[in-house]
C-alpha atoms as a PDB file:
ATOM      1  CA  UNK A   1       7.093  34.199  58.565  1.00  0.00           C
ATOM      2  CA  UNK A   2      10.085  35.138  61.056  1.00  0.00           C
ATOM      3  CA  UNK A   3       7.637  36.546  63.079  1.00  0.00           C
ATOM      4  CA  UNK A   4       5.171  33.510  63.342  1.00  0.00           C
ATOM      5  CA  UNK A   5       8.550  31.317  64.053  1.00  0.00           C
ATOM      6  CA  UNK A   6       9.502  33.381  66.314  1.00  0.00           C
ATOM      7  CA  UNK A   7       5.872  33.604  68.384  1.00  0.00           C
ATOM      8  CA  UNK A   8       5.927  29.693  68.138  1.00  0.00           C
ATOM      9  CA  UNK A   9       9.265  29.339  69.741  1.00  0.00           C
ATOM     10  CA  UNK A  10       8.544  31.413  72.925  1.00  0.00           C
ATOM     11  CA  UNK A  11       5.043  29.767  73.742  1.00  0.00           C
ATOM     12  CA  UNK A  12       7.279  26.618  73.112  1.00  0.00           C
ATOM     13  CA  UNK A  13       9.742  27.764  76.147  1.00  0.00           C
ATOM     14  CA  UNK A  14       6.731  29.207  77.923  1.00  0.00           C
ATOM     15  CA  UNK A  15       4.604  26.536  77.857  1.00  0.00           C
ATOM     16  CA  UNK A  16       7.840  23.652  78.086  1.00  0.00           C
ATOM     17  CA  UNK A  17       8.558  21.826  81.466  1.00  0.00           C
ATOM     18  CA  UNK A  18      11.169  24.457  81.640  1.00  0.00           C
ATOM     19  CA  UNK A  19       8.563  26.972  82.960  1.00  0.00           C
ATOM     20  CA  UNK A  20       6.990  24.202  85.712  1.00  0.00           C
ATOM     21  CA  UNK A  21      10.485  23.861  86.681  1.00  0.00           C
ATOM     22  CA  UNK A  22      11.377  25.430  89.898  1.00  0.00           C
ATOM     23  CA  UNK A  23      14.601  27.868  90.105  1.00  0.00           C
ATOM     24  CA  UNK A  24      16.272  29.422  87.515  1.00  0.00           C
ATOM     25  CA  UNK A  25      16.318  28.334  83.933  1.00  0.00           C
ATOM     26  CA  UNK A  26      19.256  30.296  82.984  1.00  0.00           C
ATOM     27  CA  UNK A  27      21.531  27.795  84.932  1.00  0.00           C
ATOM     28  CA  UNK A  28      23.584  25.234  84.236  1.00  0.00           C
ATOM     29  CA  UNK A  29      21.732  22.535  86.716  1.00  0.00           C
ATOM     30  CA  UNK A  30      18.947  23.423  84.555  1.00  0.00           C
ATOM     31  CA  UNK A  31      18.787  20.332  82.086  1.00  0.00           C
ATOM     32  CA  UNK A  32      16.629  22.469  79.843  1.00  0.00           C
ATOM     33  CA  UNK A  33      19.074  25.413  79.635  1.00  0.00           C
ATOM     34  CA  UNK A  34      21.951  23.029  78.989  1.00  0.00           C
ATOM     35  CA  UNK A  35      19.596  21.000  75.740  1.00  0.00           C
ATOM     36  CA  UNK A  36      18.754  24.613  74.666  1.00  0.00           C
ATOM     37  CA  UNK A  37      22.563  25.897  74.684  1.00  0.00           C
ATOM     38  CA  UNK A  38      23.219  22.100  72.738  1.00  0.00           C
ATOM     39  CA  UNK A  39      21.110  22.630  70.093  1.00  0.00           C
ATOM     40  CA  UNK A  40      21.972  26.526  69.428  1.00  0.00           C
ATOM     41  CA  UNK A  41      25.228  25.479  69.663  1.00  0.00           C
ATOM     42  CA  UNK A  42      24.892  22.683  67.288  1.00  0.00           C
ATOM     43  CA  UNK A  43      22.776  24.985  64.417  1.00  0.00           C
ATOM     44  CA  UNK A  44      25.766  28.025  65.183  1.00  0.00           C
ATOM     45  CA  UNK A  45      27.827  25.090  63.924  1.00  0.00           C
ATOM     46  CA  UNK A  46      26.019  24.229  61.223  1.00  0.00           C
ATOM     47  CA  UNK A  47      25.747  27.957  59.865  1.00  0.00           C
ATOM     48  CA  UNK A  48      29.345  28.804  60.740  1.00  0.00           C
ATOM     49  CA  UNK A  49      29.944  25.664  58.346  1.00  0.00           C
ATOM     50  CA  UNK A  50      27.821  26.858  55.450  1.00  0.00           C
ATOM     51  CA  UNK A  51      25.804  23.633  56.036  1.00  0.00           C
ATOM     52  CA  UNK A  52      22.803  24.812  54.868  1.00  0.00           C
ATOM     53  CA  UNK A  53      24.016  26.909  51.737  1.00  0.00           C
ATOM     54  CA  UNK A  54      25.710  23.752  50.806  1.00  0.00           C
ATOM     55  CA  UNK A  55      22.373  21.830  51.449  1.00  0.00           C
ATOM     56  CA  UNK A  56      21.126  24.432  49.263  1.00  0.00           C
ATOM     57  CA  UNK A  57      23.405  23.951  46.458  1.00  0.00           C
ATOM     58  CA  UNK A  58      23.058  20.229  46.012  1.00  0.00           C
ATOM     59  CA  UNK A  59      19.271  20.894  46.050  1.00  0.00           C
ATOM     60  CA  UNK A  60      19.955  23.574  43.197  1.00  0.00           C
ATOM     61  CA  UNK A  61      21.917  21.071  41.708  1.00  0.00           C
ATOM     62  CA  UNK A  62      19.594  18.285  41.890  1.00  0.00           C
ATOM     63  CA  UNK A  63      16.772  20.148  40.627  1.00  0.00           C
ATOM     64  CA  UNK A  64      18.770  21.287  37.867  1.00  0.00           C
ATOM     65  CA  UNK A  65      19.380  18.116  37.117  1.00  0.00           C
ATOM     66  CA  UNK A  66      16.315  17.046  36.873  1.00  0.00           C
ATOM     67  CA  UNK A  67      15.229  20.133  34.799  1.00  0.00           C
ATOM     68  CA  UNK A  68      17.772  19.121  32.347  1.00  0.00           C
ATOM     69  CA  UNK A  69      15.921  15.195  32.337  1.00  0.00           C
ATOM     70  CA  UNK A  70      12.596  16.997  31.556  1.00  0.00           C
ATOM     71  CA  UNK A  71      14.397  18.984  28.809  1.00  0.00           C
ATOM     72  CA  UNK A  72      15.979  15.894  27.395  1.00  0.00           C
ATOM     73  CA  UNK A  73      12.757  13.759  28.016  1.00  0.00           C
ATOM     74  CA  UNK A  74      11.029  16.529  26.251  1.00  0.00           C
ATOM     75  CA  UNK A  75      13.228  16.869  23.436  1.00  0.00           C
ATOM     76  CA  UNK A  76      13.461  12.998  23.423  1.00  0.00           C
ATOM     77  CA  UNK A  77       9.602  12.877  23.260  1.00  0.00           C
ATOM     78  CA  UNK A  78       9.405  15.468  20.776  1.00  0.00           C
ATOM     79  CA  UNK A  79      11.520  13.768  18.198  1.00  0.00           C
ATOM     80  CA  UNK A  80       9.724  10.216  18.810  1.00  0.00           C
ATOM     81  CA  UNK A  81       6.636  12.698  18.144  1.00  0.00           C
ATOM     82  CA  UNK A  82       8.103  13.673  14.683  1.00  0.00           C
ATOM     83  CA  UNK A  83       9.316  10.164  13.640  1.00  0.00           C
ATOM     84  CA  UNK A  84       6.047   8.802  14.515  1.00  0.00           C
ATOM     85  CA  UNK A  85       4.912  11.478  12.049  1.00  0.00           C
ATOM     86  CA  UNK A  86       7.147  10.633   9.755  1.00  0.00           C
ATOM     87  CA  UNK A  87       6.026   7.001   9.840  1.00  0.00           C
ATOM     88  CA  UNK A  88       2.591   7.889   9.469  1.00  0.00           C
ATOM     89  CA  UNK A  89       2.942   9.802   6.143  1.00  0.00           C
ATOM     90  CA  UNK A  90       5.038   7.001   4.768  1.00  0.00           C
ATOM     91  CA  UNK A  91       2.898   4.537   5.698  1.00  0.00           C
ATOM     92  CA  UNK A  92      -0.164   6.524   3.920  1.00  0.00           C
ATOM     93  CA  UNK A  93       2.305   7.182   0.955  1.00  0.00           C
ATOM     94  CA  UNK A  94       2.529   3.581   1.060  1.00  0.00           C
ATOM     95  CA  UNK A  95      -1.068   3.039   0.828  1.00  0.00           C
ATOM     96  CA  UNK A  96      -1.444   5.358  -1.612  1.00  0.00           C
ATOM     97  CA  UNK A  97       0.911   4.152  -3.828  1.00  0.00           C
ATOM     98  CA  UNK A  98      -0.496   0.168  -3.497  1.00  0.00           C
ATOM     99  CA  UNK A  99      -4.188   1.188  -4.167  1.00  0.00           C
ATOM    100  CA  UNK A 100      -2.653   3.100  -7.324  1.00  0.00           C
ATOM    101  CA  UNK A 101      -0.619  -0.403  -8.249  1.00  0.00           C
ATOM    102  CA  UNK A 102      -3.812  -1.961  -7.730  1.00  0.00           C
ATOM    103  CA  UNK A 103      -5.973   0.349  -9.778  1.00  0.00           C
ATOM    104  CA  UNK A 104      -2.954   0.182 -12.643  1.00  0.00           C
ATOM    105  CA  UNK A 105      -2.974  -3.635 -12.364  1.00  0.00           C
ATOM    106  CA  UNK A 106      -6.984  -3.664 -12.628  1.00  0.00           C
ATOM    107  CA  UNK A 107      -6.975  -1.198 -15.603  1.00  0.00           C
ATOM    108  CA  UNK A 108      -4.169  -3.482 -16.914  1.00  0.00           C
ATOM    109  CA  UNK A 109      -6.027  -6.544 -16.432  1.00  0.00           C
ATOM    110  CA  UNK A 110      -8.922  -5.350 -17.691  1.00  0.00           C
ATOM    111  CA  UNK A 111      -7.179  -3.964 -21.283  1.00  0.00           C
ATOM    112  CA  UNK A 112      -5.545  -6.860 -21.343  1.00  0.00           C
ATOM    113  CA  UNK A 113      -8.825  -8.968 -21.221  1.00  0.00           C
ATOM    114  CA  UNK A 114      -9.899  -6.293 -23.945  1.00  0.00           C
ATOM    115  CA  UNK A 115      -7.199  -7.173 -25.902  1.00  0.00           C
ATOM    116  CA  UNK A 116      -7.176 -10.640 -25.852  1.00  0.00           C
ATOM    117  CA  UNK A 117     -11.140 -10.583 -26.854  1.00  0.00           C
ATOM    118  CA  UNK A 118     -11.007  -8.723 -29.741  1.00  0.00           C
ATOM    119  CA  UNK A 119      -8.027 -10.936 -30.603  1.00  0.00           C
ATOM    120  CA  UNK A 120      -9.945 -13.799 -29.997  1.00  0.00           C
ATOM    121  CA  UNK A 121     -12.525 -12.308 -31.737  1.00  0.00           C
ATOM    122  CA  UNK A 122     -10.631 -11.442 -35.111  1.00  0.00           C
ATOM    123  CA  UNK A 123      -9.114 -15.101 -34.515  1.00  0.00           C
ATOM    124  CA  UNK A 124     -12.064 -16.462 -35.236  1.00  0.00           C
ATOM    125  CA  UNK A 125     -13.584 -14.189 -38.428  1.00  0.00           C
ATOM    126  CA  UNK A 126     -10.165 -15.116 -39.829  1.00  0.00           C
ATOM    127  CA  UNK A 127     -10.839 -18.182 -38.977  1.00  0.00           C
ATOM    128  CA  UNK A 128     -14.455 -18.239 -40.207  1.00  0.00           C
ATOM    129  CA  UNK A 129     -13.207 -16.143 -43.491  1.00  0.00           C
ATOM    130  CA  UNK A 130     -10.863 -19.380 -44.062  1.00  0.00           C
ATOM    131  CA  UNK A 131     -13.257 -21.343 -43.347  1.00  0.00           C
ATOM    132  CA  UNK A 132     -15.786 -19.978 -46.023  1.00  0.00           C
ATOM    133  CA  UNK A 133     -13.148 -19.296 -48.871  1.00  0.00           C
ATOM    134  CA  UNK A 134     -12.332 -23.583 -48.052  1.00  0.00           C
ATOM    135  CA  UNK A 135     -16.511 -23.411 -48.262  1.00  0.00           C
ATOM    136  CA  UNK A 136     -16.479 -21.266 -51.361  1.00  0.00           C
ATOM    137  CA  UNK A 137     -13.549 -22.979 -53.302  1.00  0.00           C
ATOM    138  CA  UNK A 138     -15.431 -26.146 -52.527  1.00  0.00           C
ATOM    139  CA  UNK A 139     -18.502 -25.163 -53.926  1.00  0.00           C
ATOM    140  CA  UNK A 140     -16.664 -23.537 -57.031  1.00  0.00           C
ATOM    141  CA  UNK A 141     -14.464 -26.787 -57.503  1.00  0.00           C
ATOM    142  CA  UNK A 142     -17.974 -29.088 -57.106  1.00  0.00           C
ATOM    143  CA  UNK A 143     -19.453 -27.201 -59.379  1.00  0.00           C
ATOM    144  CA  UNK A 144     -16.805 -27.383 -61.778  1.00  0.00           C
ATOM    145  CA  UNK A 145     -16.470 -31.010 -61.823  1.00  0.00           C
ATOM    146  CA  UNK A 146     -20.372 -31.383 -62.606  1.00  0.00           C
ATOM    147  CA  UNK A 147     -20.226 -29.067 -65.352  1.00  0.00           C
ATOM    148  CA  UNK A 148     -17.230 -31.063 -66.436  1.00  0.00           C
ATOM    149  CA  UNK A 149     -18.966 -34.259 -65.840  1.00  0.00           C
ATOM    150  CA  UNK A 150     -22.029 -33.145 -67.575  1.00  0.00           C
ATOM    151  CA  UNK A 151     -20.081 -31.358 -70.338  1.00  0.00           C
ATOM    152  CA  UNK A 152     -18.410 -35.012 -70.508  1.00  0.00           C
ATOM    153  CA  UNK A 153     -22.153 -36.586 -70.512  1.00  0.00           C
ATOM    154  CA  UNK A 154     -23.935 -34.291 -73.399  1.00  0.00           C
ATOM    155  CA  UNK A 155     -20.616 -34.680 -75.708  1.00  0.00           C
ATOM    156  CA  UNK A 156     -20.962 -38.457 -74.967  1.00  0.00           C
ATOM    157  CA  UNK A 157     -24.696 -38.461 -75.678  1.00  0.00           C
ATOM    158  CA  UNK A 158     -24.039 -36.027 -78.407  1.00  0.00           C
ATOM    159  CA  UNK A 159     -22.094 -38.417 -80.151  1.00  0.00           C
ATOM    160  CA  UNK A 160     -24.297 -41.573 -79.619  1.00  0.00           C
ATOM    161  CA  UNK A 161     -26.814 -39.461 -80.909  1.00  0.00           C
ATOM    162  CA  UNK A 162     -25.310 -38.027 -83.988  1.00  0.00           C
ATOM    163  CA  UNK A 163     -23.801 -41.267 -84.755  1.00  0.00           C
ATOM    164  CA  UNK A 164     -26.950 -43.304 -84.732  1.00  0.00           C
ATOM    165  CA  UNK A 165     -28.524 -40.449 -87.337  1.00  0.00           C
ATOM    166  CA  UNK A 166     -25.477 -39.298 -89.483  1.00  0.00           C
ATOM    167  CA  UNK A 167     -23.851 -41.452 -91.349  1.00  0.00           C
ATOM    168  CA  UNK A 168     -19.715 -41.986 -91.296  1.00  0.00           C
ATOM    169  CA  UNK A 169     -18.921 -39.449 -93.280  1.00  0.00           C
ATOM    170  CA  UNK A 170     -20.956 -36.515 -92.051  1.00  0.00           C
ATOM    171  CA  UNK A 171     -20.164 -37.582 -88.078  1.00  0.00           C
ATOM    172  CA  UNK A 172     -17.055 -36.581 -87.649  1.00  0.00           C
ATOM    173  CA  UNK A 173     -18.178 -33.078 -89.182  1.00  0.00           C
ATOM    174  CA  UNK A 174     -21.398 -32.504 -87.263  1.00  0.00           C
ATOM    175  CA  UNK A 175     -18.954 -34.177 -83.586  1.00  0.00           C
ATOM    176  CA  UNK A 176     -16.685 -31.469 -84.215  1.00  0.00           C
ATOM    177  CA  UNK A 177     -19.332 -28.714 -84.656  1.00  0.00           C
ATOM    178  CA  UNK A 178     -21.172 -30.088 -81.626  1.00  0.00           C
ATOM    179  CA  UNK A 179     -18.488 -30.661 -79.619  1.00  0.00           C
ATOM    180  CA  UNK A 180     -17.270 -26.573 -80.336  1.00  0.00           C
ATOM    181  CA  UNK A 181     -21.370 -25.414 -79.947  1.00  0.00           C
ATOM    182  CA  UNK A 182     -21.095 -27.721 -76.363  1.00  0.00           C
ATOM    183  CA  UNK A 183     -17.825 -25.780 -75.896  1.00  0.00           C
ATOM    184  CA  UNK A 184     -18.812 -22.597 -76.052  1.00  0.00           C
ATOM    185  CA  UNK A 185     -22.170 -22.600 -74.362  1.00  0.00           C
ATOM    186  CA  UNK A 186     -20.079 -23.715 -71.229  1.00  0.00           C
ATOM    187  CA  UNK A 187     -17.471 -21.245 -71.217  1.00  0.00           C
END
């Protein structure tokens, strides 16, 4: 590389004005010379003034810097990486745990409904029970009364009977066996 810079910077001075000029270039009426002496001058400066190892050092610094940015960034990025995760198994947890409230509430709903059918259901045999004992006790009772009523009837024709064909003294024996013949039959 010092080699190729060096090459370059002779077939500059060979090729410059300074080699169409006529006389010597090594002296000082030679504009050339004086530019050349300038600018070694000004880079002997610039060395003897660590110029270039300070240029160096705020170039290591700034890229340091910046390395330390992309650490940070990537650390940074990293963490959002891992919250993000984070976030994404809650939020399936989360989803998870509302299709299982769901399912629950279903299953509850549907027990429930269960429940209240067969409640609704045994409602209404009690209800139907109760209403044929009412039935039943109605029936009984009607019955009852037309026994009674015909019990009533046959004594009463009984006696008509018995009174048109027996006379006063025998009624009153042959009502009371009648009436205690009647009596037992029905019972």
């Amino acid at each position: 590389m010092k080699r190729l810079a060096v090459i370059a910077a002779a077939a500059a001075l060979a090729a410059g004005p300074a080699a169409a000029a006529t006389g010597s270039f090594f002296s000082l009426r030679n504009t050339n010379f004086i530019v050349l002496i300038a600018f070694l001058v000004f880079v002997g400066v610039l060395v003897y003034f660590k110029v270039p190892a300070k240029i160096g050092a705020l170039l290591d610094q700034r890229a340091a810097g910046i390395r330390r940015d992309l650490d940070e960034a990537k650390r940074l990025r990293e963490e959002a990486q891992e919250i993000y995760a984070s976030y994404e198994r809650r939020q399936r947890d989360v989803a998870t745990q509302a299709d299982q409230i769901v399912a629950n509430a279903k299953r509850e709903a549907e027990a429930q409904a269960a429940k209240s059918k067969a409640d609704l259901k045994s409602s209404i045999e009690r209800r139907l029970k109760a209403a044929e004992d009412q039935i039943a006790s109605a029936e009984n009772d009607a019955v009852r009364a037309v026994r009674d009523r015909a019990v009533q009837a046959a004594v009463a024709a009984a006696s008509a009977l018995l009174a048109q064909q027996v006379g006063a003294g025998q009624r009153s024996a042959g009502i009371d066996e009648a009436i205690d013949e009647v009596a037992r039959r029905l019972n």
